[in-house]
Protein backbone atom coordinates (compact mmCIF):
# COMPACT_ATOMS: atom_id res chain seq x y z
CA UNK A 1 18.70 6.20 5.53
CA UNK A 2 16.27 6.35 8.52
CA UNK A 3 15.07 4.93 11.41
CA UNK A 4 11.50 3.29 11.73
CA UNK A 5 10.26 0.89 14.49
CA UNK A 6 6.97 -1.55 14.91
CA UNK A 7 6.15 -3.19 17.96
CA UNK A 8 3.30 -4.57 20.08
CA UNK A 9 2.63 -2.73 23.48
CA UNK A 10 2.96 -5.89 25.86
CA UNK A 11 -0.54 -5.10 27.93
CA UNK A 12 -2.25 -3.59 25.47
CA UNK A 13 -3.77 -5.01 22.09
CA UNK A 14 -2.17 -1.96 19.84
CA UNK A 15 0.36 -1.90 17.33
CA UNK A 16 2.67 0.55 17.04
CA UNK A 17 5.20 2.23 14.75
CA UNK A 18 7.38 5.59 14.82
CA UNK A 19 9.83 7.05 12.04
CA UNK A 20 11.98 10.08 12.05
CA UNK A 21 11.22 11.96 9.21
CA UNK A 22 14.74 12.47 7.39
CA UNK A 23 15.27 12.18 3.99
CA UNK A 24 19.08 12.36 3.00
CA UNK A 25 20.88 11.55 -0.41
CA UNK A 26 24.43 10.01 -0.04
CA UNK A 27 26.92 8.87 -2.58
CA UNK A 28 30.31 6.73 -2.32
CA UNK A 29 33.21 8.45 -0.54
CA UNK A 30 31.17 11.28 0.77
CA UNK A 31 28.94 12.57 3.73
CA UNK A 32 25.00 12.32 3.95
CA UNK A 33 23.04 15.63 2.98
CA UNK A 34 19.78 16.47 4.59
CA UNK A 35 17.06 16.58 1.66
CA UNK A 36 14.50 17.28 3.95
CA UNK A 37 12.99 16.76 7.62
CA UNK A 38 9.18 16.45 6.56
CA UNK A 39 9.28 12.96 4.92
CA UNK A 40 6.06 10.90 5.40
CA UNK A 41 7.37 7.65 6.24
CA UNK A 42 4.36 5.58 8.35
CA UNK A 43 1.64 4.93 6.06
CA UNK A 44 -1.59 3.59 6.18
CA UNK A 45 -2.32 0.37 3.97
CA UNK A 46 -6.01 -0.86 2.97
CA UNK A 47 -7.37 -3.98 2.29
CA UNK A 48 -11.12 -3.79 0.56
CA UNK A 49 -12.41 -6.86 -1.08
CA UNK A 50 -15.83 -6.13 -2.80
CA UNK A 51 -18.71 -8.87 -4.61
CA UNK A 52 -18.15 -9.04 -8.60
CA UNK A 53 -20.14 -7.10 -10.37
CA UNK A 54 -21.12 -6.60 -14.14
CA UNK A 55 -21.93 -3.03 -13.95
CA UNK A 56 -19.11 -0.04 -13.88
CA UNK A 57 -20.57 1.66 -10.59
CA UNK A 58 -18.77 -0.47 -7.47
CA UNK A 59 -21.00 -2.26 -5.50
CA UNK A 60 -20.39 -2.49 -1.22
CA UNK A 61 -17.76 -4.05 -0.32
CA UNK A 62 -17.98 -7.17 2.34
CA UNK A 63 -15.63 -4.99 4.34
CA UNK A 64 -11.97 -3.15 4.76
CA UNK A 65 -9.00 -4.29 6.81
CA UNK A 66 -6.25 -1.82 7.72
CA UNK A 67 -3.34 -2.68 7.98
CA UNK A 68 0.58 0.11 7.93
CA UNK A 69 3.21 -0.11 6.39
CA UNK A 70 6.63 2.23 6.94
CA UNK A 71 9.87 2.25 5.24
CA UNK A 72 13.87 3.52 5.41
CA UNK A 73 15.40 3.72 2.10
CA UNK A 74 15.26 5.05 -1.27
CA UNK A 75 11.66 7.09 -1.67
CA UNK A 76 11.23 6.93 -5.07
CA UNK A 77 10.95 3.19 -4.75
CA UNK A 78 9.63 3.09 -1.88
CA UNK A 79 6.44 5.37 -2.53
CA UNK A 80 6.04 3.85 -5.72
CA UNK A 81 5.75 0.07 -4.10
CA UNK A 82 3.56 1.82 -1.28
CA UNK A 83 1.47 3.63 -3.93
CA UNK A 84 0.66 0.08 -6.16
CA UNK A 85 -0.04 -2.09 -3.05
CA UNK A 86 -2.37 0.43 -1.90
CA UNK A 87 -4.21 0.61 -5.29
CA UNK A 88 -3.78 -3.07 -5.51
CA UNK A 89 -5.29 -4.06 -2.33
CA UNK A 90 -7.94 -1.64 -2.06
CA UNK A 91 -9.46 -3.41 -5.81
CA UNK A 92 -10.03 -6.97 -4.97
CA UNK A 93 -13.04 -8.92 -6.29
CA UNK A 94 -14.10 -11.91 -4.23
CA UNK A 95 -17.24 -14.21 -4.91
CA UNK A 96 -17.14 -15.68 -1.04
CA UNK A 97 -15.59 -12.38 0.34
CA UNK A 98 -11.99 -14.31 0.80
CA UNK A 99 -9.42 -11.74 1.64
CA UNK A 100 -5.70 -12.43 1.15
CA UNK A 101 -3.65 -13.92 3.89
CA UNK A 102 -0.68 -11.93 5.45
CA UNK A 103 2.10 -14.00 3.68
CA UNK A 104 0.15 -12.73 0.02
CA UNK A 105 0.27 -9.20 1.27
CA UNK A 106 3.91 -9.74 2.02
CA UNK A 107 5.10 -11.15 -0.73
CA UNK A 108 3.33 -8.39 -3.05
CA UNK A 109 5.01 -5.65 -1.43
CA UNK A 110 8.62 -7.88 -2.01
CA UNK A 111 7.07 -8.46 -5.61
CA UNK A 112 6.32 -4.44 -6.25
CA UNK A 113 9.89 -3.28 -4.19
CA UNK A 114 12.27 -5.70 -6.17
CA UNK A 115 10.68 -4.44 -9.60
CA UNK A 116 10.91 -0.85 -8.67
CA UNK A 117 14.24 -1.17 -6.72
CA UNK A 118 15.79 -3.04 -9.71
CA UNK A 119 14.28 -0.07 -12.01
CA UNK A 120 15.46 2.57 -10.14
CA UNK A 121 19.07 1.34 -9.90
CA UNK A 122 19.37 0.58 -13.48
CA UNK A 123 18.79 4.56 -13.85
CA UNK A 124 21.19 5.61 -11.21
CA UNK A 125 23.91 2.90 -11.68
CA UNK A 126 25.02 0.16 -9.53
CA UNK A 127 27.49 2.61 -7.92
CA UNK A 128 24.59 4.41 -6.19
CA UNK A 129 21.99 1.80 -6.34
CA UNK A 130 18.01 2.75 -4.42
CA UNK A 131 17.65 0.26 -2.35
CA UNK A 132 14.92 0.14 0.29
CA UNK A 133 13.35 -1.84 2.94
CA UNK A 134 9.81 -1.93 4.89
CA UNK A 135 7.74 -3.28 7.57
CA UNK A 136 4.29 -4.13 7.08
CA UNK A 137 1.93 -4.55 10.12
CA UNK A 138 -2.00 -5.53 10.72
CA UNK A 139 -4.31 -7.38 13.04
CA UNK A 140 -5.99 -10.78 12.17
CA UNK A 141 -9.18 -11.67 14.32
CA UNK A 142 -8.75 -15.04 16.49
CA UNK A 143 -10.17 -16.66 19.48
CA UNK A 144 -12.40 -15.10 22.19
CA UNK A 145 -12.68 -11.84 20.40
CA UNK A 146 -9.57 -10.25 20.07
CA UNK A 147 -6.99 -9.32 17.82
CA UNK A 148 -3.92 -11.52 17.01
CA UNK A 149 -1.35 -8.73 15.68
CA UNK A 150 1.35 -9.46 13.10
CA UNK A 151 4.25 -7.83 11.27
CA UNK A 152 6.61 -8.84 7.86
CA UNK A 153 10.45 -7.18 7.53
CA UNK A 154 11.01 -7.08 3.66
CA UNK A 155 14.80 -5.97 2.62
CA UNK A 156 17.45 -6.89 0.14
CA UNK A 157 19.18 -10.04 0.72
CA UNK A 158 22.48 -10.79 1.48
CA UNK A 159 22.64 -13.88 0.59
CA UNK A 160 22.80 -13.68 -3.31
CA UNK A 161 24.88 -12.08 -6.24
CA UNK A 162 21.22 -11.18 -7.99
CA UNK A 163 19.40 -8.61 -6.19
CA UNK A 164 16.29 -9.98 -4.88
CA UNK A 165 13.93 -8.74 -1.85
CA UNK A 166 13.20 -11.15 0.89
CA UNK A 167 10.58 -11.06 3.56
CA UNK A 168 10.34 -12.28 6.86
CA UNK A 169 7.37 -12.91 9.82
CA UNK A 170 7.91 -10.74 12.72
CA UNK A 171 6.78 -12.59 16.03
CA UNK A 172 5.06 -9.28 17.60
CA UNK A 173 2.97 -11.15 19.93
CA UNK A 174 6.34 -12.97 21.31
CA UNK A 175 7.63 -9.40 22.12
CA UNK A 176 9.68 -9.10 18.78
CA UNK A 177 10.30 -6.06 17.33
CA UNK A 178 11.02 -4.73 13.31
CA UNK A 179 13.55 -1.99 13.38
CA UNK A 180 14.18 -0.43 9.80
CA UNK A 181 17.29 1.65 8.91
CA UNK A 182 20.57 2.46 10.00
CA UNK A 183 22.79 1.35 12.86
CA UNK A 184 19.52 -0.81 13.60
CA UNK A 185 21.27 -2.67 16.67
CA UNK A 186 22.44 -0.02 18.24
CA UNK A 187 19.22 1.24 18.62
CA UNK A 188 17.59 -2.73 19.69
CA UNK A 189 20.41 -1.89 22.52
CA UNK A 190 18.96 1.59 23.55
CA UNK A 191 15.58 0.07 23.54
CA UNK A 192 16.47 -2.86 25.79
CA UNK A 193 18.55 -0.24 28.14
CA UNK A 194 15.40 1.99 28.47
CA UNK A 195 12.88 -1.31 29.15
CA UNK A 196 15.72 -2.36 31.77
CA UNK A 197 14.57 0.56 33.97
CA UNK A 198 10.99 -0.61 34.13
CA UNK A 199 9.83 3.60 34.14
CA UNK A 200 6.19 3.35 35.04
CA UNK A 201 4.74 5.74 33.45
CA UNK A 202 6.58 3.98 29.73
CA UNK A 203 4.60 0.86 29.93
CA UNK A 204 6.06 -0.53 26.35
CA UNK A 205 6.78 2.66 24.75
CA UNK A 206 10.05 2.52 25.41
CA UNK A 207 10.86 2.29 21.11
CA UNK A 208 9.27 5.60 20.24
CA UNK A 209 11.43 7.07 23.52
CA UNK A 210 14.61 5.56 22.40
CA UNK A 211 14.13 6.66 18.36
CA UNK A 212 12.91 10.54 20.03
CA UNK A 213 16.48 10.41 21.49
CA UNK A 214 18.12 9.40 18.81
CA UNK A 215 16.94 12.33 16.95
CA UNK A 216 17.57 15.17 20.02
CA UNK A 217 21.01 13.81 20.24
CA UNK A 218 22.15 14.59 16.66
CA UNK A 219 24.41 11.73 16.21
CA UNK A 220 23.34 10.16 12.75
CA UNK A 221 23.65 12.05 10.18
CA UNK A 222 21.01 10.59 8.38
CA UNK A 223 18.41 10.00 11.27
CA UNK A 224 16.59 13.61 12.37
CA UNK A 225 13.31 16.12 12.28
CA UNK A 226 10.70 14.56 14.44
CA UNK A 227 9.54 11.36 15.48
CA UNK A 228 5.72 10.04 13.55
CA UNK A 229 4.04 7.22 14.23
CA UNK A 230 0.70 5.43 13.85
CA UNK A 231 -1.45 3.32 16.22
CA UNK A 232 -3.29 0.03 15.10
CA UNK A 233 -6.24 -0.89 17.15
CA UNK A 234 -9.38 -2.75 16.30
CA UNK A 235 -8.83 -1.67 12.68
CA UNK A 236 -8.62 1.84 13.34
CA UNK A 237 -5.09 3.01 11.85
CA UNK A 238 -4.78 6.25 13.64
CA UNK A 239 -1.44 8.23 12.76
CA UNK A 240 0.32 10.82 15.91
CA UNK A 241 2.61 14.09 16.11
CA UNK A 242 5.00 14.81 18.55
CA UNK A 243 5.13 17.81 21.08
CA UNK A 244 8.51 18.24 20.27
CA UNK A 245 9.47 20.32 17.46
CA UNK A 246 13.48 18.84 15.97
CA UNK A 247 15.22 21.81 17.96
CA UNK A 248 13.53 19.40 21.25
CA UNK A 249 11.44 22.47 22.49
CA UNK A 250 7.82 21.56 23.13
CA UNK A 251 6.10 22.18 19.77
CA UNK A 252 3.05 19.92 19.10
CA UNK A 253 3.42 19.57 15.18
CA UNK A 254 3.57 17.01 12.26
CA UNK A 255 6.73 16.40 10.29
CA UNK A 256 7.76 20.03 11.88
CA UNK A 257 3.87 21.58 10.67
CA UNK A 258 2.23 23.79 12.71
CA UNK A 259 -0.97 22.25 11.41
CA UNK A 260 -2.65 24.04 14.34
CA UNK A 261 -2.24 27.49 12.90
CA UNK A 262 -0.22 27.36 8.88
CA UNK A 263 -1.88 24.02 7.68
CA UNK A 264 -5.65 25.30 9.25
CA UNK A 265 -5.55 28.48 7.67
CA UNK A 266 -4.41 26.95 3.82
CA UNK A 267 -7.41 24.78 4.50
CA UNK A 268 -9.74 27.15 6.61
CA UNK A 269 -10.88 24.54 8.80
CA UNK A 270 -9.17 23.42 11.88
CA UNK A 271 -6.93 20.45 11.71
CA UNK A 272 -6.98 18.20 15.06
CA UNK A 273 -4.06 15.46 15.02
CA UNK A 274 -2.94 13.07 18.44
CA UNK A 275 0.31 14.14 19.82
CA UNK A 276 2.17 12.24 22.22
CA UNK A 277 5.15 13.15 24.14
CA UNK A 278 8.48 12.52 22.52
């Protein structure tokens, strides 16, 4: 499956998430095989309302509110959900310049997963069926100028025969966390061991350290390449690398590119991307 985090740093007004990036195909009675260690799974997600208009060009819109989304799971599903909400949500049409609550933003992205889930398993049979899951993230404006910052889990329930996808509020600002993926309280308990030691130079990113050694230590079969991630601040959705390449030697890449030298020479410009440590 995978493993994907979100969390609020406790002193700081940021949001942020980290993925491996391991995709891995597994059927009934038989091991997980590596697909590929360069998934893209922490995505940006914007909202742009604009006025209605009668003509075809676009007008301005009243403005744009970023927001992420990542996901563990099937990707066909998954990327199809992420690429409709996107298209939705960047389309809106608003006379007063009303964007949509958090809770409408949620429940699309359960609305688009459960059709494409249930689609997707109808063509590969119940046996096998594509399930995924996702957290969504963003930042709401409140009181005194800052940010209030938010988060949604939507996943299959458990609670029903029919397949339907649920979704839930995250508390971030209480300290709560979403972790996506597989053996998802073993790594809440790996997390909690690594905040225990109150490191100094960590100061709440503790989740990213904890999902880095879950991938150096080789253990999940379905969890490996490098750790990604994205920072929420202000509205600015800024994705990071990692200086560690999946063998754990210091490699600053993304997804295991050397974007520095392969991906700048395909392009012919440089490419600059954030890495952080782990």
């Amino acid at each position: 499956m995978t493993s994907a985090i979100v969390w609020k740093l406790p002193r700081q007004a940021e949001i942020w998430a980290a993925a491996d990036s391991r995709v891995s195909t597994k059927r009934q009675d038989s091991d997980a095989k590596s697909i590929t260690d360069q998934a893209v799974k922490v995505l940006p997600l914007e909202v742009t309302v604009r006025p209605p208009s009668a003509h075809a060009d676009p007008v301005a819109p009243y403005g744009t509110q970023r927001l992420g989304l990542c996901y563990a799971g099937s990707v066909l599903p998954a990327l199809m959900t992420y690429g409709a909400a996107h298209f939705f949500l960047s389309s809106l049409e608003s006379r007063s310049g009303k964007f949509p609550d958090r809770e409408n933003i949620a429940e699309l992205v359960r609305a688009l997963s459960e059709q494409y889930i249930s689609a997707a398993t109808f063509a590969s049979g119940i046996k096998n069926p594509a399930v995924c899951e996702f957290a969504i993230f963003g930042q709401t404006p409140a009181d005194g100028g800052r940010y209030e910052s938010w988060a949604y889990r939507i996943h299959p329930s458990l609670d029903t025969s029919i397949f339907k996808q649920v979704s839930h509020s995250i508390d971030l600002e209480a300290g709560d966390m979403v972790i996506l993926g597989d053996k998802t309280a073993e790594l809440k308990a790996d997390i909690a061991a690594l905040q225990a030691r109150r490191h100094p130079g960590w100061d709440g990113t503790e989740p990213r350290i904890a999902l880095s050694n879950r991938i150096h230590k080789r253990e999940h079969d379905t969890v490996g390449g490098t750790v990604q991630g994205a920072i929420l601040k202000d509205n600015i959705f800024e994705r990071f690398g990692s200086m560690y390449g999946e063998s754990g030697n210091v490699f600053q890449n993304w997804l295991g590119f050397d974007y520095q030298k392969d991906i700048a020479d395909i392009l012919g410009v440089d490419v600059s991307i954030r890495a952080l440590l782990g």
